[in-house]
C-alpha atoms as a PDB file:
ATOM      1  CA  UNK A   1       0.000   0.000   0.000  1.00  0.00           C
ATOM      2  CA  UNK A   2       2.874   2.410  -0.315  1.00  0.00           C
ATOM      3  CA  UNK A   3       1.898   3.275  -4.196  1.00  0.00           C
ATOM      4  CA  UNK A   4       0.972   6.942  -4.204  1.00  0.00           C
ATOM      5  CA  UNK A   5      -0.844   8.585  -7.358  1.00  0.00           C
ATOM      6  CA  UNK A   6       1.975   8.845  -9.106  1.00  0.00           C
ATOM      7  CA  UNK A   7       2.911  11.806 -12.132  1.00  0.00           C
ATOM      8  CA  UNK A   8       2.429  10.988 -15.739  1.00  0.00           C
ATOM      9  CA  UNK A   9       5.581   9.603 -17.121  1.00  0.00           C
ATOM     10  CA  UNK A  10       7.666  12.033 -18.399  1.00  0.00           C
ATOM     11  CA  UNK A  11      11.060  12.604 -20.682  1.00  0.00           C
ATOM     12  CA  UNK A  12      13.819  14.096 -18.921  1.00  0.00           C
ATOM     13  CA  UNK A  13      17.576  14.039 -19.115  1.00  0.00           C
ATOM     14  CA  UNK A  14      20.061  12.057 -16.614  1.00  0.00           C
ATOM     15  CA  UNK A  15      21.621  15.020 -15.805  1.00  0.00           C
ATOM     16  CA  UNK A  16      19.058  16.948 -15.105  1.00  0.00           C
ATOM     17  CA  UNK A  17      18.618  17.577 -11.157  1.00  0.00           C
ATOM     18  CA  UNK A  18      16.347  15.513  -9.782  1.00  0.00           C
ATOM     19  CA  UNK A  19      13.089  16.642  -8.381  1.00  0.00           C
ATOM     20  CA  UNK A  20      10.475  14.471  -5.796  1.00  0.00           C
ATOM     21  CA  UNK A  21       7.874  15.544  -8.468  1.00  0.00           C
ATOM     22  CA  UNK A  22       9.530  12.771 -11.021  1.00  0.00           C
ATOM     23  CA  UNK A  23       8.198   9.975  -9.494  1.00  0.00           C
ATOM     24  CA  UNK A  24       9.764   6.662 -10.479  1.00  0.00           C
ATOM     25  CA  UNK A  25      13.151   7.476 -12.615  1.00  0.00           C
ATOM     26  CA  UNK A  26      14.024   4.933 -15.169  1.00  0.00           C
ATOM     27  CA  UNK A  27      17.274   5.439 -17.213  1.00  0.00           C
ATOM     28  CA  UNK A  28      17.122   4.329 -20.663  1.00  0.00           C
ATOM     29  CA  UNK A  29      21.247   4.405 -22.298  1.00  0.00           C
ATOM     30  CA  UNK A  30      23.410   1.831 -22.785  1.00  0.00           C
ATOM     31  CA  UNK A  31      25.925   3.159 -20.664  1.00  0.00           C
ATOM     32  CA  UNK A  32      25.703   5.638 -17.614  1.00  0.00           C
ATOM     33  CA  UNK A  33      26.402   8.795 -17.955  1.00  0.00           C
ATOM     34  CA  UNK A  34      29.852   9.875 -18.462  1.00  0.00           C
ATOM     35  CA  UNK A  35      30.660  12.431 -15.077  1.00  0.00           C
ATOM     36  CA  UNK A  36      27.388  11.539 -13.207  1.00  0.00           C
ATOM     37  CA  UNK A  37      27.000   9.995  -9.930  1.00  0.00           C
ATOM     38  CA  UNK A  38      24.639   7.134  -9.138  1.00  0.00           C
ATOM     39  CA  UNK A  39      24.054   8.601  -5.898  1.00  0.00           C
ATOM     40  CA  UNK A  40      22.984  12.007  -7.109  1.00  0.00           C
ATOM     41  CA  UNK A  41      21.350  10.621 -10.674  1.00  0.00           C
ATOM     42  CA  UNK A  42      18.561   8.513  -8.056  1.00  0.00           C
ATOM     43  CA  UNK A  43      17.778   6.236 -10.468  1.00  0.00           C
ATOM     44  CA  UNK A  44      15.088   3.456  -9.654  1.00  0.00           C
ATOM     45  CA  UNK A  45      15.272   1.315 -12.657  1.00  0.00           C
ATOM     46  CA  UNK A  46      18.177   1.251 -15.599  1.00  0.00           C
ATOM     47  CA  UNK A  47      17.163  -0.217 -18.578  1.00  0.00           C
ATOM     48  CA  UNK A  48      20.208  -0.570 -20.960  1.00  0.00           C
ATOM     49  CA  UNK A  49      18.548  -3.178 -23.120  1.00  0.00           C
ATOM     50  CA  UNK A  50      15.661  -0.950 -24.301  1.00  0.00           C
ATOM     51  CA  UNK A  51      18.144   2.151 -25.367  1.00  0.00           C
ATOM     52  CA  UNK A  52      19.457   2.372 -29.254  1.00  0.00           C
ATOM     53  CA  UNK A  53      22.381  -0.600 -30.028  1.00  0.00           C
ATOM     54  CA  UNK A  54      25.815   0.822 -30.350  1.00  0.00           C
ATOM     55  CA  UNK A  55      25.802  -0.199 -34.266  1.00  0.00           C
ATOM     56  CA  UNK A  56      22.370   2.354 -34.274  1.00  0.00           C
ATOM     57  CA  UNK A  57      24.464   5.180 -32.525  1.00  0.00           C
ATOM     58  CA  UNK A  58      27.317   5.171 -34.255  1.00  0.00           C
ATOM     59  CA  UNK A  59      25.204   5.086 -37.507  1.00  0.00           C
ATOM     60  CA  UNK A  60      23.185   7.765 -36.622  1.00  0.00           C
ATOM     61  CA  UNK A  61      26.352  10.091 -35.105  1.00  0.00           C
ATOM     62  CA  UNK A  62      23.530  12.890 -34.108  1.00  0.00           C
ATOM     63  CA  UNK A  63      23.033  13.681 -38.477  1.00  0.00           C
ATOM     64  CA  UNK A  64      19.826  15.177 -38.361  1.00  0.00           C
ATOM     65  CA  UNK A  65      19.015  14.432 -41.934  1.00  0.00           C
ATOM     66  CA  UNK A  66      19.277  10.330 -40.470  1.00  0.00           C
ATOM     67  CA  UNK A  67      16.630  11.286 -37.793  1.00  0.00           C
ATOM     68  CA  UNK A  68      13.423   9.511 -39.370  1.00  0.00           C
ATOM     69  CA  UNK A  69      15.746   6.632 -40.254  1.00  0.00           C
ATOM     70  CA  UNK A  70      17.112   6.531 -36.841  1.00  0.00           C
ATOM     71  CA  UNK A  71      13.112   6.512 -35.424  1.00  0.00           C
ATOM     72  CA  UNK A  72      12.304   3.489 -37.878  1.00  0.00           C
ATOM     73  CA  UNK A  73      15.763   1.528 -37.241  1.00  0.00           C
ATOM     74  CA  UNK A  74      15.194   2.082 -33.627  1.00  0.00           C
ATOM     75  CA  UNK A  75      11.515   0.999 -33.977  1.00  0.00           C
ATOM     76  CA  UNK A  76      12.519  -2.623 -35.364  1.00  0.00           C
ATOM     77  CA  UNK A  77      15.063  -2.863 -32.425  1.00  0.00           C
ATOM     78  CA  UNK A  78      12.574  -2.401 -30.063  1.00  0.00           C
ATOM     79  CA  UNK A  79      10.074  -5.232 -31.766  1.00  0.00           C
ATOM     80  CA  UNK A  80      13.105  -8.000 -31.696  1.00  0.00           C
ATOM     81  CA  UNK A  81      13.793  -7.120 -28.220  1.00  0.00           C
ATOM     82  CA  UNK A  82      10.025  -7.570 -26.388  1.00  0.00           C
ATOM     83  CA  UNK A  83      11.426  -8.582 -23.182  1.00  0.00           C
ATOM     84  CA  UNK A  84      13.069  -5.450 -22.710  1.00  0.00           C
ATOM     85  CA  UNK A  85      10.090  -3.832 -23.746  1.00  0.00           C
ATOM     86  CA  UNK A  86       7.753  -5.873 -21.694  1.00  0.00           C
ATOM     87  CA  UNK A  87       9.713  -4.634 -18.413  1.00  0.00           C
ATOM     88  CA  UNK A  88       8.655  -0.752 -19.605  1.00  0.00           C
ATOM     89  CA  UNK A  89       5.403  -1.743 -20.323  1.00  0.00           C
ATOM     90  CA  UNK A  90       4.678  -3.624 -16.728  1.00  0.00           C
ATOM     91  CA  UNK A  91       6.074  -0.536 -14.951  1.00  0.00           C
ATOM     92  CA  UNK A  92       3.835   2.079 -16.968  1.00  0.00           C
ATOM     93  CA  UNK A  93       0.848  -0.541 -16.523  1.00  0.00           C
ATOM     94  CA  UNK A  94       1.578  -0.795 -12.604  1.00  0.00           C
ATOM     95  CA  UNK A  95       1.669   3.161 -12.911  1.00  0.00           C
ATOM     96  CA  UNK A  96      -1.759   3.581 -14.193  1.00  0.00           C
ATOM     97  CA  UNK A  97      -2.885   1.035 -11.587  1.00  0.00           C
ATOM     98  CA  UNK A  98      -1.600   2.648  -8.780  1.00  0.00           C
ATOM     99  CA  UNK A  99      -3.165   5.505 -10.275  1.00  0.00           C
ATOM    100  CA  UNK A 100      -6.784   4.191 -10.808  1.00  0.00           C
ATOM    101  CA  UNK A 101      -7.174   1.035  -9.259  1.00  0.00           C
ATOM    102  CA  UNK A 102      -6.316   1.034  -5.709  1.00  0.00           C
ATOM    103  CA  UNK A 103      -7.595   4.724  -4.958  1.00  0.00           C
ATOM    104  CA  UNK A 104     -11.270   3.402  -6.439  1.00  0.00           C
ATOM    105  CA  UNK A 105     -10.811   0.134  -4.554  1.00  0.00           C
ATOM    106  CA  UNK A 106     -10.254   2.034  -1.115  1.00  0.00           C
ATOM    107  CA  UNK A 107     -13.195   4.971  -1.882  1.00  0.00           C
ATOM    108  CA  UNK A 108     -15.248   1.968  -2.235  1.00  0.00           C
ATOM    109  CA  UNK A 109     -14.440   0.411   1.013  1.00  0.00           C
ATOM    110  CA  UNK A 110     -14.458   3.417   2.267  1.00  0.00           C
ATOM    111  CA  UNK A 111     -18.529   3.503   1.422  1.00  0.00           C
ATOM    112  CA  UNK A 112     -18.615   0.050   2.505  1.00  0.00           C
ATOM    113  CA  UNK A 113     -18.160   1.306   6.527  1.00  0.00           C
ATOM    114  CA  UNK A 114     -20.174   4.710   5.547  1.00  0.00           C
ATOM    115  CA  UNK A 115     -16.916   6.055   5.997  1.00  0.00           C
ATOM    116  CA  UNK A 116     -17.117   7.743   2.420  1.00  0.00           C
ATOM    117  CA  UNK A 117     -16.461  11.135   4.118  1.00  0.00           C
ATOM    118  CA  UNK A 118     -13.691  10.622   5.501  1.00  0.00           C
ATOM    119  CA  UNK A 119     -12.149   9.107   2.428  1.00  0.00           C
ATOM    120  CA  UNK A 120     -10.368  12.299   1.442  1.00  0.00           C
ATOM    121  CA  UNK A 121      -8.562  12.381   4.868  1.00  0.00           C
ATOM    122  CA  UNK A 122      -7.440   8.818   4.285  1.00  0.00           C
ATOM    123  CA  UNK A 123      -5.531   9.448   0.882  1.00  0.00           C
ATOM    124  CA  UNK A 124      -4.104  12.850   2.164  1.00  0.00           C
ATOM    125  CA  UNK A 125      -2.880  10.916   5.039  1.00  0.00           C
ATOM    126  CA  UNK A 126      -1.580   7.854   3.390  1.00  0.00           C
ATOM    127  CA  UNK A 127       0.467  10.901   0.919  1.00  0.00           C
ATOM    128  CA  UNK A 128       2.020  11.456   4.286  1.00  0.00           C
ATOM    129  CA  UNK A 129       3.353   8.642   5.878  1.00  0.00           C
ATOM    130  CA  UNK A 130       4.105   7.292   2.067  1.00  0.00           C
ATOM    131  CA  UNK A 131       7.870   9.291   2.858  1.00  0.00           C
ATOM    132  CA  UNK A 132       8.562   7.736   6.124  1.00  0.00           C
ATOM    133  CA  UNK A 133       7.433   4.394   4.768  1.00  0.00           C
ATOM    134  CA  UNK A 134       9.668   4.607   1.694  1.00  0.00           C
ATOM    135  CA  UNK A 135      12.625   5.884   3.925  1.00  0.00           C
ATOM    136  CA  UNK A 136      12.214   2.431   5.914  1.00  0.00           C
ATOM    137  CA  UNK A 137      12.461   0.237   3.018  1.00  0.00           C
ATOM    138  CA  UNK A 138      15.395   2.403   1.594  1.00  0.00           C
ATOM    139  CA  UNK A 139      17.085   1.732   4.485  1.00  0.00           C
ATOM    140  CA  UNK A 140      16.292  -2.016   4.426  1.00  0.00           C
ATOM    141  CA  UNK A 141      17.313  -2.296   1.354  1.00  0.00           C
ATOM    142  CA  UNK A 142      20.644  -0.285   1.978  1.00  0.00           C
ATOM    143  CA  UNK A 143      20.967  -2.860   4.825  1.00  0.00           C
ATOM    144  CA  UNK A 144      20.406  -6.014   3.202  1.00  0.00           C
ATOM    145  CA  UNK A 145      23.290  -5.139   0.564  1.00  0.00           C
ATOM    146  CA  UNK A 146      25.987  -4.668   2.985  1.00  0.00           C
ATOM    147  CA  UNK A 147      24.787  -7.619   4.872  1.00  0.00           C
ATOM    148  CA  UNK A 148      22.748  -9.724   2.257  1.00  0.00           C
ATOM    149  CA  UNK A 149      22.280 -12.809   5.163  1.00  0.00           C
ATOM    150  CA  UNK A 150      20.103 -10.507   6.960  1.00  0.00           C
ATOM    151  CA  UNK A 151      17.840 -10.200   4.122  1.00  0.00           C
ATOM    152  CA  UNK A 152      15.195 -12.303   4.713  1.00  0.00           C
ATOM    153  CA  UNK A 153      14.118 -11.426   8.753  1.00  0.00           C
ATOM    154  CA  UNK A 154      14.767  -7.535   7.709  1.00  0.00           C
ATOM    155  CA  UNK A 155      12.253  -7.577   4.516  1.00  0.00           C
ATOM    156  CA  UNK A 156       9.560  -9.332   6.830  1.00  0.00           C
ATOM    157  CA  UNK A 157       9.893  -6.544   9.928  1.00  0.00           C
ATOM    158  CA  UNK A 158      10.018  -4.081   7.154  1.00  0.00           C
ATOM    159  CA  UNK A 159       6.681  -5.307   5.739  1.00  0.00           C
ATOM    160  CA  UNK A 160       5.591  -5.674   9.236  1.00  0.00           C
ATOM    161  CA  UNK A 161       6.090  -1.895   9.587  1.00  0.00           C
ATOM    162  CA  UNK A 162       4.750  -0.847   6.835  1.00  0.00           C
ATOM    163  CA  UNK A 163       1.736  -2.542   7.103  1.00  0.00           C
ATOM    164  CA  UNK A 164       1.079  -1.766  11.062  1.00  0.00           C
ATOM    165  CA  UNK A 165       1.463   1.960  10.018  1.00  0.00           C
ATOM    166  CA  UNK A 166      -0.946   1.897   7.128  1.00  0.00           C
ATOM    167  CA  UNK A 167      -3.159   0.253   9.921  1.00  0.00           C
ATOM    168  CA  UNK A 168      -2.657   3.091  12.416  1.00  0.00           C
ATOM    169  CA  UNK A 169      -3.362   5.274   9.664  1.00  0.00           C
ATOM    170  CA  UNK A 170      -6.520   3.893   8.461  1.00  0.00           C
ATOM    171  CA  UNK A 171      -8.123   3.270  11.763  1.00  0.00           C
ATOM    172  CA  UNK A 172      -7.074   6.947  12.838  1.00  0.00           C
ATOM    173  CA  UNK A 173      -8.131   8.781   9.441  1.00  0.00           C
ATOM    174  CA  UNK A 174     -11.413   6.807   9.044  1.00  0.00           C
ATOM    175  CA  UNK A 175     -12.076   6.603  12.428  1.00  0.00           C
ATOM    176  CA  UNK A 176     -13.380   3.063  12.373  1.00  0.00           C
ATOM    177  CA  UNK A 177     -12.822   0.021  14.989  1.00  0.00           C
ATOM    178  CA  UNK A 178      -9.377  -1.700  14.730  1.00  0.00           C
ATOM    179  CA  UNK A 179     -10.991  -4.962  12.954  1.00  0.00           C
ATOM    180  CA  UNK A 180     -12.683  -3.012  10.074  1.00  0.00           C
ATOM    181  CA  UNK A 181      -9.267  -1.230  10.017  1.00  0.00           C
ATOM    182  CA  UNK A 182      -7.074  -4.297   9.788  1.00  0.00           C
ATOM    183  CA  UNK A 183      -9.615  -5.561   6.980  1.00  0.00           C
ATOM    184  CA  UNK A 184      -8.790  -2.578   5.011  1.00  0.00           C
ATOM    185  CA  UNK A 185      -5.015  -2.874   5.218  1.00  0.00           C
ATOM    186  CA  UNK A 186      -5.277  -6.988   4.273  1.00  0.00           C
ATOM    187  CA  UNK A 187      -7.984  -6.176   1.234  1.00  0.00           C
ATOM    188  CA  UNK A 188      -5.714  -3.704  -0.298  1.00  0.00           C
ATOM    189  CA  UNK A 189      -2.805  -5.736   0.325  1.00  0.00           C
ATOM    190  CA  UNK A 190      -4.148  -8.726  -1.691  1.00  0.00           C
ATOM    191  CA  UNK A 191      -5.341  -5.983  -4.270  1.00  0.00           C
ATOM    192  CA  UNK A 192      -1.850  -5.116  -4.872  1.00  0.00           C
ATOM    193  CA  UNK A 193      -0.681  -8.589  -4.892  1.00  0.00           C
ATOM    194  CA  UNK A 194      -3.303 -10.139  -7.392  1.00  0.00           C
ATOM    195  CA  UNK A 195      -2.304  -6.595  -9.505  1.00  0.00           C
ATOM    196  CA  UNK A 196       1.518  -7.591  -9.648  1.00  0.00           C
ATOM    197  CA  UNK A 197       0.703 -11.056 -10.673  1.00  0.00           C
ATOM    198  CA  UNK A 198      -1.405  -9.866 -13.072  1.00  0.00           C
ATOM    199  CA  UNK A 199       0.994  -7.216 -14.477  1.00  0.00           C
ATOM    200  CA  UNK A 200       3.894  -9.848 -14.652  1.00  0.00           C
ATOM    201  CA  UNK A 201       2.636 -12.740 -15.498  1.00  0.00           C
ATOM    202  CA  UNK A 202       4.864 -14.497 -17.853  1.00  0.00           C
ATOM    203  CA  UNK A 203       3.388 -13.896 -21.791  1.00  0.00           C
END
């Protein structure tokens, strides 16, 4: 439940600051940026195999009288490489879901417990605590890769976590009993899983 509604996607270059209005920043080149660091570029997902080939690039050598040759070439590249593709695809498709899906999902719940009112509160509040929330997993993650044998019993407190403060949240912003609460956090937790099998499921 941390997926907030997220921007439209967007073109922008690597080096480029980077602003919390970008939402999730995928890199599409075949190599990274010459001079920029990882740390400041914050980039969530790099996609090398989706950018132009080398072969394409070095053909192309930025002639602007090759440009609707390069958009055609680059066109058939991208059909004989659909996995690539596919990955794009899943992450702009999870995007709109997050988008459409789970806030409809939760307003009707919300109406379920006549809490319909207060379903404006909810979302503002959920906006919130999404920062802290992604912090903690940041960190997590941060952990597990200096010590990877960790990984398992940190992912599962960090779920924990999550999960107990989208409780606190709900039961505090709808003002509803801690069992219609909990049933709220566990519906739209099995939302969001049944979404990402749908979204990924192989073919």
């Amino acid at each position: 439940m941390t997926e907030r509604i997220p921007p439209a996607p967007r073109l922008k270059r690597a080096y480029e600051p980077p602003a919390r209005s970008d939402g999730t920043r995928v890199l599409v080149e075949r190599l990274w940026p010459r001079g920029l660091r990882k740390a400041d570029a914050r980039i969530d997902l790099w996609l090398k195999d989706i950018a132009p080939s080398p072969e394409l690039r070095t053909w192309y050598a930025h002639d602007p009288a090759k440009w609707p040759e390069f958009q055609q070439r680059y066109r058939d590249e991208l059909r004989s490489n659909p996995e690539a593709v596919q990955r794009l695809a899943a992450l702009l498709a999870e995007t709109l879901a997050a988008w459409v899906i789970r806030p409809f999902l939760l307003l009707g719940l919300t109406l379920v417990l006549r809490r319909g009112n207060r379903f404006a509160t909810l979302m503002i509040a959920w906006n919130w605590v999404s920062v802290p929330e992604t912090a903690l997993f940041s960190l997590v993650v941060l952990v597990i890769f200096v010590a990877p044998g960790l990984a398992g019993i940190l992912l599962a407190l960090s779920i924990a976590a999550i999960l107990a403060i989208d409780y606190f949240v709900t039961r505090t912003a709808l003002e509803i009993p801690g069992g219609a609460a909990f049933a709220v956090v566990v519906a739209m937790l099995l939302a969001s899983l049944v979404l990402q099998l749908v979204i990924f499921a192989p073919g």
